[in-house]
C-alpha atoms as a PDB file:
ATOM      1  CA  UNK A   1      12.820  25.851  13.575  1.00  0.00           C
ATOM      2  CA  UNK A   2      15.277  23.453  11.921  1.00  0.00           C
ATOM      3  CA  UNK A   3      12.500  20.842  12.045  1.00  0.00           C
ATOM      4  CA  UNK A   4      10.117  22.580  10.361  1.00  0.00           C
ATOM      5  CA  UNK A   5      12.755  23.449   7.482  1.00  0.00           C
ATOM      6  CA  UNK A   6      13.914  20.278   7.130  1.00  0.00           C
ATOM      7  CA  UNK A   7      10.058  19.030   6.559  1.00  0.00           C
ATOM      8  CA  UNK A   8       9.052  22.058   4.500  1.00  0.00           C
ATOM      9  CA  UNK A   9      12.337  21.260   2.390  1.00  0.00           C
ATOM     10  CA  UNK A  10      11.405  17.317   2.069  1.00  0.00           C
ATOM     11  CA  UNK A  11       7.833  18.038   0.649  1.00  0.00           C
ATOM     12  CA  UNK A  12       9.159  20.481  -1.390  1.00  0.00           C
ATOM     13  CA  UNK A  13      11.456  17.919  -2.643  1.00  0.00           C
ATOM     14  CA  UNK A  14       8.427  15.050  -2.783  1.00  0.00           C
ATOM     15  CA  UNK A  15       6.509  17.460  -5.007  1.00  0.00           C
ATOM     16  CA  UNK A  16       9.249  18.131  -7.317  1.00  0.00           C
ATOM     17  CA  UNK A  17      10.042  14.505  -7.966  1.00  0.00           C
ATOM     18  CA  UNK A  18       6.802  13.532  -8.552  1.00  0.00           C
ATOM     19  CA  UNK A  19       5.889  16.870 -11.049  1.00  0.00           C
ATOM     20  CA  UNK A  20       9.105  15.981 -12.641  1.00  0.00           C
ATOM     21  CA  UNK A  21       8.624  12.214 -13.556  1.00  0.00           C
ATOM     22  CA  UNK A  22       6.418  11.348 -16.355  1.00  0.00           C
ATOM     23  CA  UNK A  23       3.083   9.730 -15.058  1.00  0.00           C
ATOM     24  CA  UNK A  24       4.031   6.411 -15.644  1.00  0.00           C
ATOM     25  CA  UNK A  25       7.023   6.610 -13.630  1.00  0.00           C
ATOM     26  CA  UNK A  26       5.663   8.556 -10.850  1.00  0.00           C
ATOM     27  CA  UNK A  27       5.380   5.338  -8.226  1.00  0.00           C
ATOM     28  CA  UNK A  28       8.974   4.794  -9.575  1.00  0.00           C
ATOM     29  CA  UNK A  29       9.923   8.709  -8.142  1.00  0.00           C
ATOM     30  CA  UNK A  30       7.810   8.343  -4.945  1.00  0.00           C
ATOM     31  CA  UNK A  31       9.822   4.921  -4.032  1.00  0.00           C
ATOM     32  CA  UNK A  32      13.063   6.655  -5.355  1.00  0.00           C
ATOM     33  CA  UNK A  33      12.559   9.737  -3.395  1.00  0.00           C
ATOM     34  CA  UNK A  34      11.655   7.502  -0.345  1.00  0.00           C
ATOM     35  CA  UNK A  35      14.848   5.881  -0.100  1.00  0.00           C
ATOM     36  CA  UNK A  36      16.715   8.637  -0.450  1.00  0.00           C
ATOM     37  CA  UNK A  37      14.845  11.185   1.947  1.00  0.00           C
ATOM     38  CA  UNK A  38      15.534   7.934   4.397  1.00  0.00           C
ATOM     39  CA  UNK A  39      19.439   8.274   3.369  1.00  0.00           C
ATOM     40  CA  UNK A  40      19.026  11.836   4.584  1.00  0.00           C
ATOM     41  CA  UNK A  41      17.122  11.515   7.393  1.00  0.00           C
ATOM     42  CA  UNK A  42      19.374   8.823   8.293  1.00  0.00           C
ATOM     43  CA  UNK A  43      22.282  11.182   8.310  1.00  0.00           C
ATOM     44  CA  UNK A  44      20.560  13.736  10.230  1.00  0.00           C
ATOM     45  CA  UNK A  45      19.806  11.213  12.975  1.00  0.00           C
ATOM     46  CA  UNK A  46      23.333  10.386  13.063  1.00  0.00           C
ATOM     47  CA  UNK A  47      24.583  14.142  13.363  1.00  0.00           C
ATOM     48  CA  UNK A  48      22.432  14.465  16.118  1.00  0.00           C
ATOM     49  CA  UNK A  49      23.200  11.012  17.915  1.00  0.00           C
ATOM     50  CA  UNK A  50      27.393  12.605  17.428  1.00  0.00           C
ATOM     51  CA  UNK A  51      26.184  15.772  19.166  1.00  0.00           C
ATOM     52  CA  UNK A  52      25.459  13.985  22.561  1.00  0.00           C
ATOM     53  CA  UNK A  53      21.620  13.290  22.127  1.00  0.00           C
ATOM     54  CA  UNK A  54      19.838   9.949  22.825  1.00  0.00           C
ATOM     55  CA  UNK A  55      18.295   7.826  20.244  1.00  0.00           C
ATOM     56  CA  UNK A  56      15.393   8.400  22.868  1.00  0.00           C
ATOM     57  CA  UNK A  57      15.363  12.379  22.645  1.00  0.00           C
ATOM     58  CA  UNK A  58      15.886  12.310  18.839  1.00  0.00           C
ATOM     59  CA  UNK A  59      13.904   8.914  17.379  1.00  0.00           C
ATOM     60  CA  UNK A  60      10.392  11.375  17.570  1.00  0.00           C
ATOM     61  CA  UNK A  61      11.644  14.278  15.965  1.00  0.00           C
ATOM     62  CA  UNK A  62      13.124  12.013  12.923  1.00  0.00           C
ATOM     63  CA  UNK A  63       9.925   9.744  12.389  1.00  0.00           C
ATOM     64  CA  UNK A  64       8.403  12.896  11.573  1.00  0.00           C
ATOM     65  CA  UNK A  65      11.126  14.355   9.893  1.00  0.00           C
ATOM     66  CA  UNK A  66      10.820  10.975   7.551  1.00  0.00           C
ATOM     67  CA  UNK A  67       7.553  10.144   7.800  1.00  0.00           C
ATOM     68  CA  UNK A  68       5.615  13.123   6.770  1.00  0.00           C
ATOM     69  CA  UNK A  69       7.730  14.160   3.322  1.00  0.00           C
ATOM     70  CA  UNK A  70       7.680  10.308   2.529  1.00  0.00           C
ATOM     71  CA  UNK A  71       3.778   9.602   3.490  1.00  0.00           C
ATOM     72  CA  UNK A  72       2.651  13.016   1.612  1.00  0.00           C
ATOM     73  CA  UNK A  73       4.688  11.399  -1.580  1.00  0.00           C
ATOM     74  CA  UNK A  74       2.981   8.398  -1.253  1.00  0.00           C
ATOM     75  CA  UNK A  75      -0.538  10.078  -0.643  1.00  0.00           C
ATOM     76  CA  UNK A  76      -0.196  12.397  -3.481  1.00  0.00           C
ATOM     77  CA  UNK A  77       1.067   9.550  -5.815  1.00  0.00           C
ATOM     78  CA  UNK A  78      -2.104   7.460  -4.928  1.00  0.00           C
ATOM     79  CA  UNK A  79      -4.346  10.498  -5.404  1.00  0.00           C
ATOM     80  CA  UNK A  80      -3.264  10.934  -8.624  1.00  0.00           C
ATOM     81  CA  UNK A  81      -3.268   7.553  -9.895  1.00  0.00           C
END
């Protein structure tokens, strides 16, 4: 269930940025966004790595928690365009 918050929470997060910024700066909140949903996931990884799991057990779970926020800002950037 956490999983599927944390997603849910990072495309609500994608969408916001990208309604907020002004069309000409929307590649500029995608890319921002990006590096900081990485900071995030990042930490998440680590809190999980400090509560005894492997980097094998956890790496799947946080390409998706990443990747699919990040992608979807991407993909609705380009769609707009």
């Amino acid at each position: 269930m956490r999983t599927v918050i944390f997603i849910v929470a990072g495309l609500i997060l994608a969408g916001l940025a990208l309604r907020l910024a002004p069309a000409a700066h929307r590649a500029l909140a995608a890319g921002v966004f990006t590096l900081v949903w990485f900071c995030v996931s990042a930490w998440n990884l680590r809190t999980g790595l400090s509560h005894g799991y492997t980097l094998a057990e956890e790496l799947p779970i946080h390409i998706a928690l990443f990747g699919i926020p990040a992608v979807s800002a991407w993909a609705v950037w380009w769609w707009q365009r």
